[in-house]
C-alpha atoms as a PDB file:
ATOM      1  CA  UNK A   1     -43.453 -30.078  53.609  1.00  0.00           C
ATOM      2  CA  UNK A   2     -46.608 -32.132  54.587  1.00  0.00           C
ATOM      3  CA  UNK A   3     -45.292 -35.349  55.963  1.00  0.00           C
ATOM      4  CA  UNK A   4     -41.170 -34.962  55.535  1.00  0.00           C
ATOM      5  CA  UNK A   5     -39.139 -36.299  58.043  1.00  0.00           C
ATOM      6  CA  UNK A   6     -36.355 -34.217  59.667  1.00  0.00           C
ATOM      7  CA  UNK A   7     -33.932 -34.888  62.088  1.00  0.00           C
ATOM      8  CA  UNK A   8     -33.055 -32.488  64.800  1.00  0.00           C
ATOM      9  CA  UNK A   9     -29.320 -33.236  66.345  1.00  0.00           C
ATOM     10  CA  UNK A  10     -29.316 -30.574  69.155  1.00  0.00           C
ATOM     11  CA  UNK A  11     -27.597 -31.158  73.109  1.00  0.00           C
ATOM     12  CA  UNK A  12     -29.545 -28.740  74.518  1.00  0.00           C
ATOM     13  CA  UNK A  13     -33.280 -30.407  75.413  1.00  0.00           C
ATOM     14  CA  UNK A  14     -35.060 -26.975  75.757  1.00  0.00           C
ATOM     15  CA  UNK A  15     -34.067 -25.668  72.568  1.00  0.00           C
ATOM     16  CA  UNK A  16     -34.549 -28.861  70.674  1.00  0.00           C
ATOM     17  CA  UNK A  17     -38.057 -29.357  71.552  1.00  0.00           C
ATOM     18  CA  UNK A  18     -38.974 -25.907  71.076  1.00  0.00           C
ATOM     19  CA  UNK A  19     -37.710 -26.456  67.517  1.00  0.00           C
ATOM     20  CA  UNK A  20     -39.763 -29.387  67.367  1.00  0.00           C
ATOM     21  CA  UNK A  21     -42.632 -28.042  68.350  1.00  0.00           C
ATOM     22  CA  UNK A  22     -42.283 -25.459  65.426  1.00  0.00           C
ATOM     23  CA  UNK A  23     -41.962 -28.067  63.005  1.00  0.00           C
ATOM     24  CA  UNK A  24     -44.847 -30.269  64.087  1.00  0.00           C
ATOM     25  CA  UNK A  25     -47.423 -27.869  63.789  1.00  0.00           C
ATOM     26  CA  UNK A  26     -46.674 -28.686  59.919  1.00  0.00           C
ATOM     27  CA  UNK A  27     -47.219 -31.655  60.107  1.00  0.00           C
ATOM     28  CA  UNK A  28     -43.923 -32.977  59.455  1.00  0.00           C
ATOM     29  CA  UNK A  29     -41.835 -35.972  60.811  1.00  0.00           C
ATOM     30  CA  UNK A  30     -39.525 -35.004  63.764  1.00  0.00           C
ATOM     31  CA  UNK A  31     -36.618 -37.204  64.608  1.00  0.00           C
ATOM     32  CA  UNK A  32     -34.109 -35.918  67.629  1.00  0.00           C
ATOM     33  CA  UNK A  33     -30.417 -36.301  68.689  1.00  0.00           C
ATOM     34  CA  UNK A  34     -29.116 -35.210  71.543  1.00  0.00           C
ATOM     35  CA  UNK A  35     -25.530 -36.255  69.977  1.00  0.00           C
ATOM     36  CA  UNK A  36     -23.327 -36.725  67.495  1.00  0.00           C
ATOM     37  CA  UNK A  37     -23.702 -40.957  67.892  1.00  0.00           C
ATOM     38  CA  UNK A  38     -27.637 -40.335  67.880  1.00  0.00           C
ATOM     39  CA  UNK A  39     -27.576 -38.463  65.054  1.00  0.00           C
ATOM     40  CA  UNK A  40     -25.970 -41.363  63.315  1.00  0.00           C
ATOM     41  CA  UNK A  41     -28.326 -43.868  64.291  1.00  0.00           C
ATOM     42  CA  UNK A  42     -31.060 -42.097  63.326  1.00  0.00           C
ATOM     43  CA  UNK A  43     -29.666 -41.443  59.780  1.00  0.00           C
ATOM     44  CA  UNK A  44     -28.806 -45.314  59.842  1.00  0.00           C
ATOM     45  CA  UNK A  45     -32.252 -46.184  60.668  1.00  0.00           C
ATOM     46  CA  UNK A  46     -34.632 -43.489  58.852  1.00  0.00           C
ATOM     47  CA  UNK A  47     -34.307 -41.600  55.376  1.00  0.00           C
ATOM     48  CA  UNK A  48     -34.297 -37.712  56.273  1.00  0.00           C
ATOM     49  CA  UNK A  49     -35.539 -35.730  54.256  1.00  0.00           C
ATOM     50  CA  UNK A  50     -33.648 -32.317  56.168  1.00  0.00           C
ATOM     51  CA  UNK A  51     -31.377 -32.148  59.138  1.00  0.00           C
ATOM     52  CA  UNK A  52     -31.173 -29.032  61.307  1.00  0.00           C
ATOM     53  CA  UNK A  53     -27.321 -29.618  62.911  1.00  0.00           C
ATOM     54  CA  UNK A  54     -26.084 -27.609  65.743  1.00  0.00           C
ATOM     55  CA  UNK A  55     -22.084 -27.782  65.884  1.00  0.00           C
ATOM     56  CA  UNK A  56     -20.885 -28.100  69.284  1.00  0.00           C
ATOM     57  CA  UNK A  57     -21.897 -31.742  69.916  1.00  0.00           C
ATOM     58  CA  UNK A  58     -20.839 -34.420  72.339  1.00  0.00           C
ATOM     59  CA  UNK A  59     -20.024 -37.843  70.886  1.00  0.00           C
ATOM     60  CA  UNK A  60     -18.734 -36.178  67.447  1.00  0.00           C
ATOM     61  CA  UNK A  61     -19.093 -32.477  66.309  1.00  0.00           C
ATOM     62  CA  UNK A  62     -21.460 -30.981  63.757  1.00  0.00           C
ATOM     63  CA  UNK A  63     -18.701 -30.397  61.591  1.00  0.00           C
ATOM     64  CA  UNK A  64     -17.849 -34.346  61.157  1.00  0.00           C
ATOM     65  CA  UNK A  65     -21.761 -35.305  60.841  1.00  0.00           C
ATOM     66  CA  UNK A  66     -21.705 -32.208  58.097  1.00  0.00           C
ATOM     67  CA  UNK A  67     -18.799 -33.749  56.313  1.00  0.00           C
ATOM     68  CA  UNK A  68     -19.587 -37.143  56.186  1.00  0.00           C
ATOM     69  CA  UNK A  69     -23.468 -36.941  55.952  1.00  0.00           C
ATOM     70  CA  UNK A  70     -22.455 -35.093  52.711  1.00  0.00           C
ATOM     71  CA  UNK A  71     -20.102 -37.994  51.021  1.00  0.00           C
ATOM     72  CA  UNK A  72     -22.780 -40.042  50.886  1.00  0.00           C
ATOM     73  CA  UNK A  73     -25.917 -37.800  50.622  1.00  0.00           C
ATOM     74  CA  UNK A  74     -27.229 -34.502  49.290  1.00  0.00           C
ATOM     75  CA  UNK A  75     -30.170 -34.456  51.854  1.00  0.00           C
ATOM     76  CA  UNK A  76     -30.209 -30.341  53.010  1.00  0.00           C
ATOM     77  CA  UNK A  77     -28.725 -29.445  56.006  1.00  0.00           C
ATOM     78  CA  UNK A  78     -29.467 -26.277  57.960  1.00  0.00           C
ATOM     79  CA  UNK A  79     -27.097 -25.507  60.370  1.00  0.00           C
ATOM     80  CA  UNK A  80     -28.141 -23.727  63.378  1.00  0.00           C
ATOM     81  CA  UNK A  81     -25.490 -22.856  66.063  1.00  0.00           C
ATOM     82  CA  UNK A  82     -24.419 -19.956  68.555  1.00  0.00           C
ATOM     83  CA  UNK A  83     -20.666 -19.729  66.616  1.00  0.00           C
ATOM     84  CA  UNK A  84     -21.351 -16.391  64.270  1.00  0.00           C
ATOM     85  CA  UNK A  85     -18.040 -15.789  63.044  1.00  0.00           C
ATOM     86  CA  UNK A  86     -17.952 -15.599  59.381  1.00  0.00           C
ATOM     87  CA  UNK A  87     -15.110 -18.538  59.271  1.00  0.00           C
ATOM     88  CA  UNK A  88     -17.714 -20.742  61.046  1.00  0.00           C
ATOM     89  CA  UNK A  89     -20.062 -19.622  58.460  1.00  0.00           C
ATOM     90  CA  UNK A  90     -17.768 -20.215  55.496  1.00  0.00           C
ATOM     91  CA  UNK A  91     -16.606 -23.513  56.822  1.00  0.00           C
ATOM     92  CA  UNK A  92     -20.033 -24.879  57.157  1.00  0.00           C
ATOM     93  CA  UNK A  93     -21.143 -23.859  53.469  1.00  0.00           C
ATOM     94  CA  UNK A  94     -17.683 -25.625  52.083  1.00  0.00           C
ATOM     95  CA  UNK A  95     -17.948 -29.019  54.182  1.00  0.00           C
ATOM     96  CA  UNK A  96     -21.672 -28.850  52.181  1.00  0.00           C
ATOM     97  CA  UNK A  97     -23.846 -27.259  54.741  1.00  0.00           C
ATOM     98  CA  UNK A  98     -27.077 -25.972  52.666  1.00  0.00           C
ATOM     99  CA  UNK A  99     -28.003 -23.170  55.277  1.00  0.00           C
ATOM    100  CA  UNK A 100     -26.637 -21.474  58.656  1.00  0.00           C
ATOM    101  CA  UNK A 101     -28.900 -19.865  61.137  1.00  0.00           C
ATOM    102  CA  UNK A 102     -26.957 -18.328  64.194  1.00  0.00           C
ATOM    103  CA  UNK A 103     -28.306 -18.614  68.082  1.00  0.00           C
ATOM    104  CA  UNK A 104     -30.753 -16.614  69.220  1.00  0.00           C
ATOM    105  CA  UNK A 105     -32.894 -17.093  66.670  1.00  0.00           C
ATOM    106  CA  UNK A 106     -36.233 -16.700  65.113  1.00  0.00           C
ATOM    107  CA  UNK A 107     -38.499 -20.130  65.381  1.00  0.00           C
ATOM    108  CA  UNK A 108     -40.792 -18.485  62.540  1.00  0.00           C
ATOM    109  CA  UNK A 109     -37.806 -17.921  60.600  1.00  0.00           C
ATOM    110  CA  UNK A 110     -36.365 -21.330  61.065  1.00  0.00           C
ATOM    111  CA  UNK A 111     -39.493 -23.199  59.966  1.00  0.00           C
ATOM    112  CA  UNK A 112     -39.488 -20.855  56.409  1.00  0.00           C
ATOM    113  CA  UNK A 113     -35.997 -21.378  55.671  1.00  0.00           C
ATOM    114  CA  UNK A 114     -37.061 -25.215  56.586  1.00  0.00           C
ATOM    115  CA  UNK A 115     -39.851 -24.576  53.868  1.00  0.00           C
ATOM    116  CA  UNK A 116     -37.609 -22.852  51.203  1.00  0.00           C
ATOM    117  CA  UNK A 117     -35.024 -25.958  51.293  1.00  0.00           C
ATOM    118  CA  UNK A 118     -37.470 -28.946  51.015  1.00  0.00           C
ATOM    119  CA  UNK A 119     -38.888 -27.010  47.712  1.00  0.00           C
ATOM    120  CA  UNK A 120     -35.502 -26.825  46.238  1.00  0.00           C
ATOM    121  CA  UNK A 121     -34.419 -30.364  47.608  1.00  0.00           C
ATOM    122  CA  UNK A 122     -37.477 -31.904  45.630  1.00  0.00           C
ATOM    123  CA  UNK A 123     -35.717 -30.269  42.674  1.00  0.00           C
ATOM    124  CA  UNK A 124     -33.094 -32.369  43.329  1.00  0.00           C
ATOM    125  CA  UNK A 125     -34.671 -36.012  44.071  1.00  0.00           C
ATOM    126  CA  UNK A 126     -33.309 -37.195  40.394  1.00  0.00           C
ATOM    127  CA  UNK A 127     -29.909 -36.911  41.473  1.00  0.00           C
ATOM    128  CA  UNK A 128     -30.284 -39.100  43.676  1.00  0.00           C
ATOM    129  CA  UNK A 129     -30.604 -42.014  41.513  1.00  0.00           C
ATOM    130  CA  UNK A 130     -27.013 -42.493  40.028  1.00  0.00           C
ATOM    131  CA  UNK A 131     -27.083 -44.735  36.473  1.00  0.00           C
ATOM    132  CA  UNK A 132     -23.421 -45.511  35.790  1.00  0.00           C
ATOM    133  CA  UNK A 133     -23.649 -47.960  32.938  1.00  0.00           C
ATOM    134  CA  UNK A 134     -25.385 -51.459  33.993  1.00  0.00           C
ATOM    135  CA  UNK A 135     -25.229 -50.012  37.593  1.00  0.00           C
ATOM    136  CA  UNK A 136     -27.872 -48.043  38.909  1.00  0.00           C
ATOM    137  CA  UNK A 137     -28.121 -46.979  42.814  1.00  0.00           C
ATOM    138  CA  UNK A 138     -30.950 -45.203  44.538  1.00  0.00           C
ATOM    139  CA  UNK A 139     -29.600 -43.671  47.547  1.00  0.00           C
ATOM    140  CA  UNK A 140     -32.827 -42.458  48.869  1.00  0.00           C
ATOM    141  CA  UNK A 141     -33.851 -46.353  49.556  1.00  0.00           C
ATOM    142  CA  UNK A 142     -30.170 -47.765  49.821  1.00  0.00           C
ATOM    143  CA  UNK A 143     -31.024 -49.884  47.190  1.00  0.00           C
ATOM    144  CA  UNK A 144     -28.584 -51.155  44.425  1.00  0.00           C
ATOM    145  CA  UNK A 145     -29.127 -52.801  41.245  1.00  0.00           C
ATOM    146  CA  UNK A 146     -26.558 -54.319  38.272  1.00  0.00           C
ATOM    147  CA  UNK A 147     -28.300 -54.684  35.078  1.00  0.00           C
ATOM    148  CA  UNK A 148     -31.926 -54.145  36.673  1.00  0.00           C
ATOM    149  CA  UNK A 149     -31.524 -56.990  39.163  1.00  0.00           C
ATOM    150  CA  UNK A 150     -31.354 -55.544  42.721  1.00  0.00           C
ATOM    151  CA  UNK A 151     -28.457 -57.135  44.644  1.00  0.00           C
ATOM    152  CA  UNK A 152     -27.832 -57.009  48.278  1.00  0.00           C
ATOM    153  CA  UNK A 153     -24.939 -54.993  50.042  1.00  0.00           C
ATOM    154  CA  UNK A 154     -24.047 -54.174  53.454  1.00  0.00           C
ATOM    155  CA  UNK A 155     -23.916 -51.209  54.846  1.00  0.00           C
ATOM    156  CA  UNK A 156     -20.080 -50.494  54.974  1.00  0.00           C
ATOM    157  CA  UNK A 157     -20.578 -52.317  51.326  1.00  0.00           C
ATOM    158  CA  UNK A 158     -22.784 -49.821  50.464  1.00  0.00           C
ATOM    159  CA  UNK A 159     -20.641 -46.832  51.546  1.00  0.00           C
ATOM    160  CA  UNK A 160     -17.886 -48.066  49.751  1.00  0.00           C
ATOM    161  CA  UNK A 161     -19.571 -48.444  46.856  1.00  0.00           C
ATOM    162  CA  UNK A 162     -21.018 -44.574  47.041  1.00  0.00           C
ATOM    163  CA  UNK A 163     -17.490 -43.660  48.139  1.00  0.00           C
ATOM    164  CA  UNK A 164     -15.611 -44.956  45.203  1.00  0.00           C
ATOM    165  CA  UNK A 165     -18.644 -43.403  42.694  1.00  0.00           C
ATOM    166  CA  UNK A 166     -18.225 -39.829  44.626  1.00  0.00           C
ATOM    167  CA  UNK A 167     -14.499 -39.895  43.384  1.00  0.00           C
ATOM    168  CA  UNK A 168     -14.446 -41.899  39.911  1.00  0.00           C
ATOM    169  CA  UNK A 169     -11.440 -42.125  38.185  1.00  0.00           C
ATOM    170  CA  UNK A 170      -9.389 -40.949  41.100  1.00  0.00           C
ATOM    171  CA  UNK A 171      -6.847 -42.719  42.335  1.00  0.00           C
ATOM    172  CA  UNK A 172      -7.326 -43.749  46.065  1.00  0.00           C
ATOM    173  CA  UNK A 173      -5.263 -44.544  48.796  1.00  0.00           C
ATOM    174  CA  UNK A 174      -6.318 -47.403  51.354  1.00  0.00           C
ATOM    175  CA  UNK A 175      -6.013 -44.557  54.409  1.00  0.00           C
ATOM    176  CA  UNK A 176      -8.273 -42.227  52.041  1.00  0.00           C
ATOM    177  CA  UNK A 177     -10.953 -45.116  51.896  1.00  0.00           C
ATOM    178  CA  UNK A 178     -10.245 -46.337  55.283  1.00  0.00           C
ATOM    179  CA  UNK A 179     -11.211 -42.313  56.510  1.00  0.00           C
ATOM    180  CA  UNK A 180     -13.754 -41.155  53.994  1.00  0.00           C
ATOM    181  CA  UNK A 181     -16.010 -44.895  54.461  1.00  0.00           C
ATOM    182  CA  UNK A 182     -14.950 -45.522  58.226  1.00  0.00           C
ATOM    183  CA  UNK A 183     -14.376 -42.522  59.578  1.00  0.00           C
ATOM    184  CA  UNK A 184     -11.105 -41.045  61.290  1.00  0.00           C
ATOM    185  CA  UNK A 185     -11.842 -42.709  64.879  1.00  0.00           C
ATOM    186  CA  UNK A 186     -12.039 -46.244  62.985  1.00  0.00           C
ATOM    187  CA  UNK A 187      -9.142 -47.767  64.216  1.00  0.00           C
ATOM    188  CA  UNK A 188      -8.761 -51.371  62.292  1.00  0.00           C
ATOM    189  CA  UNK A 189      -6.570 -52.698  60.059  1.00  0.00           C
ATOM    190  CA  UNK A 190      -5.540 -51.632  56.412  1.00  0.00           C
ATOM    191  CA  UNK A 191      -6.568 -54.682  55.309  1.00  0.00           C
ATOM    192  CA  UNK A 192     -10.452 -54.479  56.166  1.00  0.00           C
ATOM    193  CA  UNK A 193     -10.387 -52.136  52.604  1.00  0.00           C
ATOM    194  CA  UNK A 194      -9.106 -54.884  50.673  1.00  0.00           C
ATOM    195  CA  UNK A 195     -11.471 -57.546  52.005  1.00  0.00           C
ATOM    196  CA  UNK A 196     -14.653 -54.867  51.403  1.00  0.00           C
ATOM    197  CA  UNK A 197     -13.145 -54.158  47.907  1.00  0.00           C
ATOM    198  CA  UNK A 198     -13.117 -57.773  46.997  1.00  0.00           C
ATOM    199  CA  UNK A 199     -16.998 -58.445  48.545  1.00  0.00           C
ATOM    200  CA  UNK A 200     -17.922 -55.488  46.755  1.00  0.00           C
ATOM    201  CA  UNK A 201     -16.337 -56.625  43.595  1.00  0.00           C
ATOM    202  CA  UNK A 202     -17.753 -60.273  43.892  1.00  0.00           C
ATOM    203  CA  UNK A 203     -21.640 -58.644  44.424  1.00  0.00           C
ATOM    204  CA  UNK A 204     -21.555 -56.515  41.497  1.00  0.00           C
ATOM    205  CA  UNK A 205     -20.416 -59.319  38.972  1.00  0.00           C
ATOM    206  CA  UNK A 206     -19.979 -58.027  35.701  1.00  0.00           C
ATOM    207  CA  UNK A 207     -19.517 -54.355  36.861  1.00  0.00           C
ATOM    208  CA  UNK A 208     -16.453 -55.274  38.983  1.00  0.00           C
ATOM    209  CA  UNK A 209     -14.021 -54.358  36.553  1.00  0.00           C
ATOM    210  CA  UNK A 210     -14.771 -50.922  37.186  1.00  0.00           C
ATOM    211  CA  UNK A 211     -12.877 -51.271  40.459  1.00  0.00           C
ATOM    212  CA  UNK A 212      -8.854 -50.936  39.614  1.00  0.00           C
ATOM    213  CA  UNK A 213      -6.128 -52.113  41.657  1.00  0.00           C
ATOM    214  CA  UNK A 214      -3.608 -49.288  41.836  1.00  0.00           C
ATOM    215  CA  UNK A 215      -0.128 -50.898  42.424  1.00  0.00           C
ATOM    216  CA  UNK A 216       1.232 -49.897  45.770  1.00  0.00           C
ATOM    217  CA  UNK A 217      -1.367 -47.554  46.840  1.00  0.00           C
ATOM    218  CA  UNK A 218      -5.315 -48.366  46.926  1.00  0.00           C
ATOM    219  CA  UNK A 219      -7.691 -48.391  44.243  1.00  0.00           C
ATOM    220  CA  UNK A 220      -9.477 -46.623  41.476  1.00  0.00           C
ATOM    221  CA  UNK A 221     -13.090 -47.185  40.403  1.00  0.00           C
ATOM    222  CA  UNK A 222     -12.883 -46.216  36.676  1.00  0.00           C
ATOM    223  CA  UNK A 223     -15.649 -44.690  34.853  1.00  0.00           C
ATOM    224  CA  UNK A 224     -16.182 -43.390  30.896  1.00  0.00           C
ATOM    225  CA  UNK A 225     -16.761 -39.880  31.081  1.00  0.00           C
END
């Protein structure tokens, strides 16, 4: 736990430093959020190793940073919230959530369960290095290579890339890219897809054909099972 960074996305200041207090003492890395839009900052600017999500957030909800944290990511989130019905519950744990602590709770408790899901994350750190044929991604760095030479992608790239990997072989509408790379308040054009698809394409040379065109609806990125 020694050194792990974790990001704390909690509105309410009290309760978020107390939390952070908790965590410091072993001697961990604490980021905060005091919103949904700080949250994604930080996750834009630092690799987390843990984030403890409350739900009811300004500037988007727990739920959305849940969901869409999780396309791209199996970092652990805990979610820790006052909403104790067992719908909430069961929601969280199918849009991916790894825990779910309800308000008031136990600081003690918090920082064990904290413990209990950084052991079973390290478990997991292989998985996050994806080999699919000459391409190989490590999504802990961001970085991507084709045939062992790294290239360079941008961000939205980048997601795109993970998106289309996430669901291989399925076919994919432009409004089902469009939503699960930009988000459902992203309100550009259609054809922003198509010019990331052909960026994309041009980057990873001779892995591009993986990337179908589906006739009249989106694309498919193709893989051998």
């Amino acid at each position: 736990m020694v050194g792990a960074n974790i990001l704390i996305v909690e509105d309410e200041d009290k309760l978020r430093r107390l939390v952070a207090t908790y965590l410091k003492r072993e001697m961990v890395n604490v980021y905060e959020a005091s919103n949904g839009e700080e949250a994604f900052q930080q996750l834009e600017n630092k690799d987390m190793d843990l984030i403890i999500l409350d739900i009811m957030l300004p500037k988007y909800d727990g739920w959305t940073i849940c969901k869409r944290v999780r396309e791209n990511s199996i970092v652990p989130i805990l979610i820790l919230t006052a909403r104790a019905e067992e719908s909430d519950k069961l929601f969280g744990f199918e849009l991916g959530a790894d825990d779910y602590m309800t308000k008031p709770f136990s600081p003690k408790e918090l920082v064990a369960r904290v413990k209990a899901l950084l052991r079973r994350s390290k478990k997991n750190i292989a998985s996050e290095v994806l080999n699919i044929q000459e391409l190989t991604i490590d999504k802990r760095s961001h970085k991507v290579f084709v045939g062992g030479k790294e290239i360079q992608l941008s961000p939205k790239e980048y997601d795109l890339l993970i998106y289309f990997i996430h669901h291989k072989n399925q076919a994919l509408s432009r409004e089902n890219l469009l939503d699960g790379v930009w988000g459902y308040d992203y309100y550009g054009d259609l054809r922003t897809v198509d010019t990331h698809v052909k960026r994309l394409r041009h980057k990873i040379g001779d892995a591009s054909d993986k990337i179908k065109t589906v006739r009249g609806l989106g694309y498919r990125f193709e893989v051998e099972e």
